[in-house]
Every structure is written in structure tokens, then in C-alpha cells.
Protein backbone atom coordinates (compact mmCIF):
# COMPACT_ATOMS: atom_id res chain seq x y z
CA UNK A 1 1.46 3.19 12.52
CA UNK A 2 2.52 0.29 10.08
CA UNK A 3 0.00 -1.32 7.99
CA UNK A 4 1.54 -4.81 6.58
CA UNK A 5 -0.62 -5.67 3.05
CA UNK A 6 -1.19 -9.08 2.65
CA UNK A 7 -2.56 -10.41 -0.71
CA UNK A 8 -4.37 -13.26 -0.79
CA UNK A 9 -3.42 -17.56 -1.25
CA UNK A 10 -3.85 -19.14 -4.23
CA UNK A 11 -7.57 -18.89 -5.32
CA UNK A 12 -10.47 -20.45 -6.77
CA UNK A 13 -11.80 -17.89 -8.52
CA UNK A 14 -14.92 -18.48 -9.99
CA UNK A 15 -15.97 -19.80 -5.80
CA UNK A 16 -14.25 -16.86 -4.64
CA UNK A 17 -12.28 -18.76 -1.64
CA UNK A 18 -8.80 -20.16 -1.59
CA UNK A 19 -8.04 -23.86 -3.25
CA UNK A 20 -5.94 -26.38 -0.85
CA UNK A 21 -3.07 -24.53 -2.23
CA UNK A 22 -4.25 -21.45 -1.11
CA UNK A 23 -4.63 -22.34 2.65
CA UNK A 24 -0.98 -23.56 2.77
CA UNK A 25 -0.34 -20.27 1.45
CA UNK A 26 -2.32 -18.50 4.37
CA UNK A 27 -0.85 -20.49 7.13
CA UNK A 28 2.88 -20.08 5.83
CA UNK A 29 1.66 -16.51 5.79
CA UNK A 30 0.29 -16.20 9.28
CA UNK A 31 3.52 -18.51 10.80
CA UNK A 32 5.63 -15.23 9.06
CA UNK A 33 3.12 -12.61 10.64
CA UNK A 34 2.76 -13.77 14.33
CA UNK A 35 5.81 -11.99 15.56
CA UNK A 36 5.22 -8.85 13.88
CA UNK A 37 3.01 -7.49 16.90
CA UNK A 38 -0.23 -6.87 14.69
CA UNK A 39 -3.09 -5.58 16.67
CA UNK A 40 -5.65 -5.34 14.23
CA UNK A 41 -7.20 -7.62 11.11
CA UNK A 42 -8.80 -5.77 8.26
CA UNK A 43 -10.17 -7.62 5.38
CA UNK A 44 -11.36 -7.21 1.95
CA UNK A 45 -14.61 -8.47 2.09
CA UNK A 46 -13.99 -11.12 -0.44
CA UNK A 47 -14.07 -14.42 0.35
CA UNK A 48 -10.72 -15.63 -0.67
CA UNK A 49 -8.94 -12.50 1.20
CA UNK A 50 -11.19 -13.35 4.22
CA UNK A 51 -10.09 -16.99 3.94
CA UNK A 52 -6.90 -16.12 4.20
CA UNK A 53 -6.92 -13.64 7.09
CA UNK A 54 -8.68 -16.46 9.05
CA UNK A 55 -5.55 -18.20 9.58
CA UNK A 56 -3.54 -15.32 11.18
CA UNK A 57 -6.78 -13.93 13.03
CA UNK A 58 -6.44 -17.23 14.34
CA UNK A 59 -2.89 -17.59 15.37
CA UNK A 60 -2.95 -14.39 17.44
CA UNK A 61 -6.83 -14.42 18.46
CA UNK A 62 -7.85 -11.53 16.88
CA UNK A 63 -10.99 -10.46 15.05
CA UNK A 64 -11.42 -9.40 11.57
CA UNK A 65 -12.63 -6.48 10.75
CA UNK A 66 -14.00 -6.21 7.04
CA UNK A 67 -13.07 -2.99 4.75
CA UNK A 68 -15.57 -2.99 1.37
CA UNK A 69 -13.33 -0.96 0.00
CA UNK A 70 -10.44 -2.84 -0.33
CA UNK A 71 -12.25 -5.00 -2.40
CA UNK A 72 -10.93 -5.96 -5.66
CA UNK A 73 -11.15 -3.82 -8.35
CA UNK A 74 -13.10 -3.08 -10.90
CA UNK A 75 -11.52 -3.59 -14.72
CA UNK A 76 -12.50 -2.50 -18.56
CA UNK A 77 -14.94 -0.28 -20.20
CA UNK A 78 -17.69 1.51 -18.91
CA UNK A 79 -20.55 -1.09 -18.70
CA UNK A 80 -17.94 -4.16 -19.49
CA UNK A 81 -17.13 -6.86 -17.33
CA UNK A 82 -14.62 -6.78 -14.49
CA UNK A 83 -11.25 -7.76 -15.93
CA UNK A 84 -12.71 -7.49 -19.49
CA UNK A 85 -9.81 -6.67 -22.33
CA UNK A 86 -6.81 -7.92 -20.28
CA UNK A 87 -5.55 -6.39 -16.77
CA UNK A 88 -3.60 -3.69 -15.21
CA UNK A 89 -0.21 -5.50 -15.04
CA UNK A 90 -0.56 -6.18 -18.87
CA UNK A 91 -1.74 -2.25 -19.79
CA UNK A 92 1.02 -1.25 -17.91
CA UNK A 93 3.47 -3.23 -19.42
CA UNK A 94 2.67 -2.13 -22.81
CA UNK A 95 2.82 1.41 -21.45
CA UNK A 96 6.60 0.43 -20.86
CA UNK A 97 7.18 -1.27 -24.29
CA UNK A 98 5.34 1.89 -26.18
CA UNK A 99 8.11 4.25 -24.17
CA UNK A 100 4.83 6.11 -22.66
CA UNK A 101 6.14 8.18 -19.22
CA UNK A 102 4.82 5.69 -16.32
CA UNK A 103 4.97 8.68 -14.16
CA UNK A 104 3.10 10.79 -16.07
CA UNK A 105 0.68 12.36 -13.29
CA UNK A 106 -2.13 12.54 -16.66
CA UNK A 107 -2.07 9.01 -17.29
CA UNK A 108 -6.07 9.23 -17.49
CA UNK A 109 -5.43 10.29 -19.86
CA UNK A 110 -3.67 7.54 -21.60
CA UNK A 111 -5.20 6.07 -24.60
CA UNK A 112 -4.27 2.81 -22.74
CA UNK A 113 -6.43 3.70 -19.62
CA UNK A 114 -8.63 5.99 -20.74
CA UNK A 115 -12.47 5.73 -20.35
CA UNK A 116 -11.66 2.45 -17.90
CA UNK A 117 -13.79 1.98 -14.97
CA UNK A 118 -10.58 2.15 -13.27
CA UNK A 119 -9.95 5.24 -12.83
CA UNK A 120 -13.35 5.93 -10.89
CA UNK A 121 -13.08 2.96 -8.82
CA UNK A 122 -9.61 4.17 -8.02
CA UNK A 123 -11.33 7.74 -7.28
CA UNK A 124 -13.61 5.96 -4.89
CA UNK A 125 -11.31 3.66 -2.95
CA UNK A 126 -8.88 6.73 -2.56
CA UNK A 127 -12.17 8.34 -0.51
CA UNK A 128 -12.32 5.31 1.05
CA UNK A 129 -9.00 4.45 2.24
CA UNK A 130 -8.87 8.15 3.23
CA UNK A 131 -11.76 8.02 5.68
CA UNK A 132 -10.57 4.65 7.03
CA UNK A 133 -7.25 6.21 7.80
CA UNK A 134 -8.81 9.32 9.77
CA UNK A 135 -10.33 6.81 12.41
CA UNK A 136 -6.59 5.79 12.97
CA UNK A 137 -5.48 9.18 13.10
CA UNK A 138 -4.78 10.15 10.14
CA UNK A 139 -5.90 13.52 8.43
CA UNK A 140 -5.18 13.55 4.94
CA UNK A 141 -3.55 17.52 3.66
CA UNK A 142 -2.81 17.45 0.23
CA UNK A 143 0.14 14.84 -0.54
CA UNK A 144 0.61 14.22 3.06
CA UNK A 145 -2.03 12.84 5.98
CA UNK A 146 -1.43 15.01 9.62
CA UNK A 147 -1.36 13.22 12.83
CA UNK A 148 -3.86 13.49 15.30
CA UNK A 149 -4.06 11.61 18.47
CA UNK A 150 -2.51 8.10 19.39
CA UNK A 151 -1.33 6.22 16.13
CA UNK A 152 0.93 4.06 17.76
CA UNK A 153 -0.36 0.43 16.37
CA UNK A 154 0.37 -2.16 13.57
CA UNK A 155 -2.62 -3.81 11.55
CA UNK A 156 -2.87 -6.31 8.79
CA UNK A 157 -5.04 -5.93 5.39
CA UNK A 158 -5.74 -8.96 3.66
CA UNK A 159 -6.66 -8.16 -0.33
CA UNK A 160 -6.14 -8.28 -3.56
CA UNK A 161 -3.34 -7.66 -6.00
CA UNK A 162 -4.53 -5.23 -7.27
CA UNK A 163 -6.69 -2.97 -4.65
CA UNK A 164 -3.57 -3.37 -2.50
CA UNK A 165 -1.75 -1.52 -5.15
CA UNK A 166 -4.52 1.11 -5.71
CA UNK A 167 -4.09 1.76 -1.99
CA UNK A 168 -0.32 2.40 -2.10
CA UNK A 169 -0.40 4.33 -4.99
CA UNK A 170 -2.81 6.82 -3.00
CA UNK A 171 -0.53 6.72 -0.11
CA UNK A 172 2.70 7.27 -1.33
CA UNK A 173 1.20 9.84 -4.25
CA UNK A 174 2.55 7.36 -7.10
CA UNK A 175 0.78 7.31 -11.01
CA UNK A 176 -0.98 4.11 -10.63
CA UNK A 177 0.72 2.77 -13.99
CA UNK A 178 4.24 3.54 -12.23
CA UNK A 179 2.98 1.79 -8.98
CA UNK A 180 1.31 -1.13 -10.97
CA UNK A 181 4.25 -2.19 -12.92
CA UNK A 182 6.65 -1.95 -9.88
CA UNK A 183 5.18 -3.69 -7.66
CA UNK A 184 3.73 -7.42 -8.84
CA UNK A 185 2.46 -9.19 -4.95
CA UNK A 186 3.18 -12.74 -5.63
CA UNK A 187 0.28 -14.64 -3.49
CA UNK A 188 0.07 -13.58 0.16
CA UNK A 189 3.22 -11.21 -0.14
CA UNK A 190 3.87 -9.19 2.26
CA UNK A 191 3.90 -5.02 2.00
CA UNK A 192 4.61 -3.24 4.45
CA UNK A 193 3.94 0.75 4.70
CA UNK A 194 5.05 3.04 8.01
CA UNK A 195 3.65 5.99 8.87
CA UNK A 196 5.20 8.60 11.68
CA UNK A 197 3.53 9.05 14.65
CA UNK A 198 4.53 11.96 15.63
CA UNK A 199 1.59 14.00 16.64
CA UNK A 200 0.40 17.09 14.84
CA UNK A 201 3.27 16.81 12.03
CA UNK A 202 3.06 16.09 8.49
CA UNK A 203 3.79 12.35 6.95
CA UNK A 204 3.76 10.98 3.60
CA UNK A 205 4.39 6.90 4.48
CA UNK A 206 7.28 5.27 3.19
CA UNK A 207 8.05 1.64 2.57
CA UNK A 208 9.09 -0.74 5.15
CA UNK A 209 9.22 -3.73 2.85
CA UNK A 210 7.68 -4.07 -0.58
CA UNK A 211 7.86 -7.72 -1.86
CA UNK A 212 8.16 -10.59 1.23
CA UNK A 213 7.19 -14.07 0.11
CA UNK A 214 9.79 -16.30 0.85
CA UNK A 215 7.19 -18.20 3.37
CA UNK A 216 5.56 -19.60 0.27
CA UNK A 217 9.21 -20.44 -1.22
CA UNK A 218 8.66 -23.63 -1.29
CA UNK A 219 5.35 -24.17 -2.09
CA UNK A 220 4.63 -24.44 -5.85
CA UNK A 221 2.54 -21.23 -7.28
CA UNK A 222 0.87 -20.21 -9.89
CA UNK A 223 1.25 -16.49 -10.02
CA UNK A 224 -1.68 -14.39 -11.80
CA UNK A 225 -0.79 -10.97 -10.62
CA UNK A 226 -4.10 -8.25 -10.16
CA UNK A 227 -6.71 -10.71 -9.44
């Protein structure tokens, strides 16, 4: 199975859909996916990830399918406001600058990222993305997820910067503050993760492509990674 991430176009945040800007973004995005063979649409149930999965759905004629999970996530102290006290991009970079270990596999335990609501909402969407994957096939055993069945498909998920991330980290068994400041989706990039689908063996995904966004090249952005 591959699942292709997709963040979403250039957004109007506070309406939670895409601006004019962000549409161009979506179709230059769904012009790049229609020869991928993607069988499935998944969504974030956010409006401006939705928005943007319209315009593939549309192109191939396929449904979209919404995952709550893969919503965006949730940011700052217990009780705080999403996104209060900076974002994850920004705590990760002074992880870097402090010479903290980015893989550190306690980094909970950070003073940095301690006591965020992150790190249940990441606990959560792990759960989440775990059950999802069983319906495909896909049984997770420790590190690794064991095949079961037919898994032979591609699908889409249309996000967010950061939930996407969340997800990968999961998947490929990554510290979330390594995974964070590695990978920085520009709007609609493209990630794409394979799995093996070799039944009743072991797999731990691996990277197809991490960073695609040369359909929006030309377009003029305004990059705000994690939102």
C-alpha cells in the first residue's frame, strides 16, 4: 500500500477554507496526483484540507472519505489555546540551537515539550491512525504493522502540516522533534509513504518521497509550516 500525504493550499485561517491562492494550489496539486493511480480520498475533516481534496476527488471521480483524526493538532499548555506560545517547527528548532538530542526517544520529557497538550493528542492520533490502518490490512506489532489480507492499493490524505507529521512519526517510529524539524510540507506537498504487501510478514514503511511541491513552483506562497 502507498499512502501519498497531501497538506493543504494556502488558507484562510480564521474561515477555515482555502483563499483564491489556495485553490490554485489544490488544482496544481490534483493535475500532479491524477496519474499516480489513487483509489481512495481520505480527508482531515477540516475545511481547508477538505477544500483541497475536492479538486483531486474531482479529477479522478472519487469520493472523500473523512478521517477526524487527522485533524490538526492540538498546541500549548494544558487548558491553553491551540497554537498558544509558538509552534512545533519553532520548539523544535530551539531544541537544535540548545544542542538537545532530537532523537532522544524521552523527549516528553523535554522542558521544551513537556506538559504540552501535544503529547496526548499525539497519543491519541497514534490510536487512531493505528485502527484506521487495520481496516487496510494492517496489524500494528510493536515497531512494525503485519500484513493481513489484500493491501494492494494507493490512497490520498489531505491534512495538515502538522498532523501529517504526527502520522509519520508513528509510522516510521521517529521522536516527533526529529520528525518535526526534518520534514517542513510547504502547502499541498506531497509525502509519500510505502508499505509491503507481502502477506503475513512484518513492515515498518519507508519513504517513497518526502518533500514534492514543484506543482506550486510557480505560484507565489506564503509558507507557515504546522498550521
Amino acid at each position: 500500500m502507498k499512502i501519498i500525504f497531501v497538506r493543504h493550499g494556502h488558507p484562510n485561517y480564521e474561515k477555515n477554507c482555502l483563499t483564491e491562492l489556495g485553490h490554485k494550489h489544490a488544482a496544481a496539486a490534483a493535475e500532479r496526483l491524477k496519474n499516480d493511480g489513487i483509489e481512495e480520498i481520505y480527508s482531515s475533516p477540516y475545511g481547508r484540507a477538505v477544500e483541497t481534496a475536492e479538486h483531486t476527488a474531482k479529477a479522478l471521480g472519487l469520493e472523500i472519505k473523512i478521517l477526524d483524526f487527522m485533524h490538526e493538532i492540538v498546541w500549548g499548555e494544558p487548558g491553553g489555546k491551540p497554537y498558544e506560545g509558538g509552534h512545533p517547527w519553532s520548539t523544535a528548532d530551539e531544541m537544535a540551537k540548545r544542542g538537545d538530542d532530537l532523537l532522544d526517544p524521552n523527549w516528553q520529557e523535554n522542558s521544551l515539550f513537556k506538559g504540552n497538550q501535544l503529547i496526548k493528542h499525539n497519543e491519541w492520533l497514534s490510536a487512531e491512525l493505528d485502527k484506521w490502518l487495520e481496516t487496510m490490512g494492517y496489524t500494528r506489532e510493536g515497531n512494525a504493522y503485519r500484513v493481513r489480507g489484500n493491501t494492494k492499493r494507493t490512497v490520498a490524505l489531505f491534512s495538515h502540516g502538522g498532523s501529517s507529521v504526527s502520522a509519520i512519526a508513528h509510522l516510521m517510529n521517529l521522536p516527533y522533534p526529529f520528525a518535526i524539524y526534518t520534514i517542513n510540507p510547504d502547502y499541498t506537498a506531497i509525502i509519500e509513504v510505502n508499505f509491503s504487501d507481502e502477506e503475513g510478514t512484518l513492515t515498518v514503511p519507508k519513504f517513497g518521497l518526502v518533500h514534492d511541491a514543484k506543482h506550486i513552483e510557480n505560484l507565489k506562497t506564503e509558507t507557515i509550516f504546522g498550521n
